[in-house]
Protein backbone atom coordinates (compact mmCIF):
# COMPACT_ATOMS: atom_id res chain seq x y z
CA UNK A 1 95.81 190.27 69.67
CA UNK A 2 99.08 192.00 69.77
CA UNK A 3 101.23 192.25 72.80
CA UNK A 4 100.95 195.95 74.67
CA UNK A 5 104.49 195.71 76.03
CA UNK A 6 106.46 194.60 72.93
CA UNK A 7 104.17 195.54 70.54
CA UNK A 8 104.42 192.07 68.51
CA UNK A 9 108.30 192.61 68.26
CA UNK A 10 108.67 190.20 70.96
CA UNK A 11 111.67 193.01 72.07
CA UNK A 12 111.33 195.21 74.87
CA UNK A 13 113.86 198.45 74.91
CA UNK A 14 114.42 199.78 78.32
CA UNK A 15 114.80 203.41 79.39
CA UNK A 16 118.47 202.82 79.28
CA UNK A 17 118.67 201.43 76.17
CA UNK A 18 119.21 197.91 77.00
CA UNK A 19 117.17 195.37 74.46
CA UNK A 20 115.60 192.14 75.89
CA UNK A 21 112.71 189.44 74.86
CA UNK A 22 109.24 190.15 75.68
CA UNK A 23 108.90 187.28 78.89
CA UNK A 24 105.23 187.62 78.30
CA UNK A 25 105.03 186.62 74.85
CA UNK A 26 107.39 183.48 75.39
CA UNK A 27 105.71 182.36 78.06
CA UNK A 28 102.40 182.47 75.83
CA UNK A 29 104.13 180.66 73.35
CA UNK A 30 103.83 183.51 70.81
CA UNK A 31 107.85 184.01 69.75
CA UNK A 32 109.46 181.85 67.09
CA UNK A 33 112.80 180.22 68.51
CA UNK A 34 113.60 179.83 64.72
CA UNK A 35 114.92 182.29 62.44
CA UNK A 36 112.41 182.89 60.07
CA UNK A 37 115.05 184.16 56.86
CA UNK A 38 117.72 181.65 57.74
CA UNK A 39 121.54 182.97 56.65
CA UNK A 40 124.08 180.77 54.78
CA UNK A 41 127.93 180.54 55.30
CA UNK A 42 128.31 182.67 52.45
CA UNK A 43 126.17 185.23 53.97
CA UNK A 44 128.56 185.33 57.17
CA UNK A 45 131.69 185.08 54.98
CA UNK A 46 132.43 181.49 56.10
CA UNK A 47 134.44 179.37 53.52
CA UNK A 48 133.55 175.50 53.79
């Protein structure tokens, strides 16, 4: 069942524009604290 405030996004944009997690969703558990596409150094320009 998807979310009715973030809509599954597990983001919630305010009237004012500012961006911030769905609390409902964490609290249930339901958001990912990993990222799912993970980025390399290369990606972020970052010589090792």
């Amino acid at each position: 069942m998807e979310c009715k405030k973030c809509r599954g996004t597990g983001r919630i944009k305010d009237k004012d524009g500012t961006i911030h997690i769905c609390y409902d969703c964490l609290l249930k558990g339901k958001m990912d604290q990993h990222e799912k596409n993970p980025k390399t150094a290369e990606d972020f320009r970052i010589k090792l």
